[in-house]
N, C-alpha and C. Protein backbone atom coordinates (compact mmCIF):
# COMPACT_ATOMS: atom_id res chain seq x y z
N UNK A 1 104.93 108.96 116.40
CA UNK A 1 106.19 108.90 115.69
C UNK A 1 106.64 110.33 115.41
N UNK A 2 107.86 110.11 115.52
CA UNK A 2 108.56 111.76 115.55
C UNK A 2 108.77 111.58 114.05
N UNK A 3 108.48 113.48 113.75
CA UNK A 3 109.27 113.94 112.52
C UNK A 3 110.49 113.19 111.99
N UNK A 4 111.74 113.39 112.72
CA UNK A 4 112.55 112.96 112.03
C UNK A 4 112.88 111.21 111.81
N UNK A 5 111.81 110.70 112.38
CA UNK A 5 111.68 108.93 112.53
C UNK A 5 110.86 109.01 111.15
N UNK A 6 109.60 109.78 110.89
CA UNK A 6 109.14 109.73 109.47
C UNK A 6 110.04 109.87 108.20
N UNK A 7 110.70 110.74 108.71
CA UNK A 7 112.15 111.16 107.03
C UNK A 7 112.61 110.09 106.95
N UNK A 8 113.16 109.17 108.36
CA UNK A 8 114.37 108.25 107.92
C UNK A 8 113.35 107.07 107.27
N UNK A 9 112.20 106.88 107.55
CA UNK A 9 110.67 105.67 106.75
C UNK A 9 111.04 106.59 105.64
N UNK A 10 111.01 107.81 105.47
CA UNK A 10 110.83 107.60 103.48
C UNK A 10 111.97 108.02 103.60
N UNK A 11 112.79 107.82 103.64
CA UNK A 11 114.25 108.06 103.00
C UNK A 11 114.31 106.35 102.91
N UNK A 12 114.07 105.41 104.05
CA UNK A 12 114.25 103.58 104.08
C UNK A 12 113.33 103.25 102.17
N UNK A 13 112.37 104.00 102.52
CA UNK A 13 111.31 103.40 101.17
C UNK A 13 111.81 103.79 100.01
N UNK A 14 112.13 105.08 99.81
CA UNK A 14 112.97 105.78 98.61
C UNK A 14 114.50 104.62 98.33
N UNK A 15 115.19 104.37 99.11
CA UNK A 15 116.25 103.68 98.79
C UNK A 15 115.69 102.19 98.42
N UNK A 16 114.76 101.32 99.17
CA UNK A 16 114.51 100.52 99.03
C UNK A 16 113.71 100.08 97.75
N UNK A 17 112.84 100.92 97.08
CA UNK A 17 112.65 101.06 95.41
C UNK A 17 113.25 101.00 94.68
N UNK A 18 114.37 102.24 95.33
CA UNK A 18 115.12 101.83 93.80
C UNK A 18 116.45 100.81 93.97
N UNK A 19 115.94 99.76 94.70
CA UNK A 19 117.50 98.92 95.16
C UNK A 19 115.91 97.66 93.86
N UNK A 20 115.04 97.77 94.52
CA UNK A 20 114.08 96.92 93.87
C UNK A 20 113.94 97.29 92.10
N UNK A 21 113.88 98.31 91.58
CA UNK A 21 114.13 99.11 90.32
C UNK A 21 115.67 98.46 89.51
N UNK A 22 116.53 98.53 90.02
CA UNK A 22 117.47 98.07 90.04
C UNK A 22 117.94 96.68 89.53
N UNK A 23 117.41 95.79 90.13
CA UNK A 23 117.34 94.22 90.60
C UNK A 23 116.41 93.98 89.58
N UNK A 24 115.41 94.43 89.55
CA UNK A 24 113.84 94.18 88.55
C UNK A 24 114.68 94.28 86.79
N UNK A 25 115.39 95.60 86.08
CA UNK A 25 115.98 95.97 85.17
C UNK A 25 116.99 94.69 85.04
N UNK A 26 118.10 94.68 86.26
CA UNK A 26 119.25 93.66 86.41
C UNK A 26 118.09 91.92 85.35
N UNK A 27 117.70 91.49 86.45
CA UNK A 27 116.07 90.23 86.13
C UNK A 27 116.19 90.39 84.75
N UNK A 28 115.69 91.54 84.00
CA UNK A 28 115.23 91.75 82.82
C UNK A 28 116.21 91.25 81.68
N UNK A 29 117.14 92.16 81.99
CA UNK A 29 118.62 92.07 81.03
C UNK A 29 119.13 90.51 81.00
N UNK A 30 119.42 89.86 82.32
CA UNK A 30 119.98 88.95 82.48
C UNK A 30 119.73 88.12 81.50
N UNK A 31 120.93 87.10 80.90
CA UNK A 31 120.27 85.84 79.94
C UNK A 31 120.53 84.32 80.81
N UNK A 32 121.20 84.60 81.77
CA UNK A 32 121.56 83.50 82.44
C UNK A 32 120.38 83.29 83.70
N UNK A 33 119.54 81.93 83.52
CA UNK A 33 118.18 81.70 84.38
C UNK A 33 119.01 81.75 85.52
N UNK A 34 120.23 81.42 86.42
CA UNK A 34 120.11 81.47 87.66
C UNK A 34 120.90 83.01 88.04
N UNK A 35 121.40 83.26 87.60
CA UNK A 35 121.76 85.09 87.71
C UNK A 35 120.30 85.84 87.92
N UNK A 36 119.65 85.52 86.56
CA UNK A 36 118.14 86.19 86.79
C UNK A 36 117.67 85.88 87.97
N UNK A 37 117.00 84.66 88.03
CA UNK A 37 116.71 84.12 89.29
C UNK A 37 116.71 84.26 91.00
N UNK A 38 118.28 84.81 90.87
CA UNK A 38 118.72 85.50 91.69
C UNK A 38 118.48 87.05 92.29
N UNK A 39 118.62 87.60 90.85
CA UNK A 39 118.19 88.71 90.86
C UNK A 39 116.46 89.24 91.07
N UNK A 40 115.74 88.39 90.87
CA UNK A 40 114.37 88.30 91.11
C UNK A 40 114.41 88.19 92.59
N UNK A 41 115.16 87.28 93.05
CA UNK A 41 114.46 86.88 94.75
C UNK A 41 115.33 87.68 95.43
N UNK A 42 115.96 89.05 94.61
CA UNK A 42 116.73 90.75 95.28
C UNK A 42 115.47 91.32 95.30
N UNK A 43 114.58 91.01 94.46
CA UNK A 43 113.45 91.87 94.07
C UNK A 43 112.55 91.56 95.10
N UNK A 44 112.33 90.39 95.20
CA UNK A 44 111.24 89.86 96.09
C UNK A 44 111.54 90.76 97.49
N UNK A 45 112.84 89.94 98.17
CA UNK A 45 113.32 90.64 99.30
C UNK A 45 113.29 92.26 99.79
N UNK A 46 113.56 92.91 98.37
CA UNK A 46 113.40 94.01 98.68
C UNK A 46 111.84 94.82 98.58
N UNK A 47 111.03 94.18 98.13
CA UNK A 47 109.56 94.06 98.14
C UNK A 47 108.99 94.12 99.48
N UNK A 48 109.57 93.07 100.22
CA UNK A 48 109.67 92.61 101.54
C UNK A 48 109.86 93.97 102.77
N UNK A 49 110.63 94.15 102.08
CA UNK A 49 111.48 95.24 103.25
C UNK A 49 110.64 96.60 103.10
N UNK A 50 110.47 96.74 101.49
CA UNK A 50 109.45 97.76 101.39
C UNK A 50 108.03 98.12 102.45
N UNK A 51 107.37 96.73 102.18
CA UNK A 51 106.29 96.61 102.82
C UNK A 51 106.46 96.81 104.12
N UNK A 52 107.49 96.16 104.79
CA UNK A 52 107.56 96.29 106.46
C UNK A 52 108.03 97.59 106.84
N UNK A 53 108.47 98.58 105.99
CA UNK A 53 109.00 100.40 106.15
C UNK A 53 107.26 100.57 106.29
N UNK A 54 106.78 100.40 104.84
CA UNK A 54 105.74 101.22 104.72
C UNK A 54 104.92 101.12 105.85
N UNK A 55 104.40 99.46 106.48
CA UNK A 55 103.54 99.30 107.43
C UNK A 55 103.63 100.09 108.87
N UNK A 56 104.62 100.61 108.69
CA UNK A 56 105.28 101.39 109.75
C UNK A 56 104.58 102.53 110.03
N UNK A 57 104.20 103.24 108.89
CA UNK A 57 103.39 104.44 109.05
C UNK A 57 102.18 103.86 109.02
């Protein structure tokens, strides 16, 4: 894997945290169960996506 294929994996993982950071806070705040709800399975997904960047390296 080339250098600049590694930046764009952590630049994918860096964005993809904090889209998950985000969503996780959003979850928290929420008072409405299916807004939350929603916002949890942003979390999950982006959990998801995390893992398949990271497995990359």
């Amino acid at each position: 894997m080339s250098p600049k294929e590694l930046l764009y994996i952590e630049d994918a993982l860096g964005h993809t945290q904090f889209l998950m950071n985000q969503c996780r806070n959003a979850a928290n705040q929420l008072t409405d169960p299916v807004l939350r709800q929603q916002a949890q399975q942003l979390v999950n997904g982006n959990q998801k996506l995390f893992t398949q960047f990271y497995n990359l390296v």
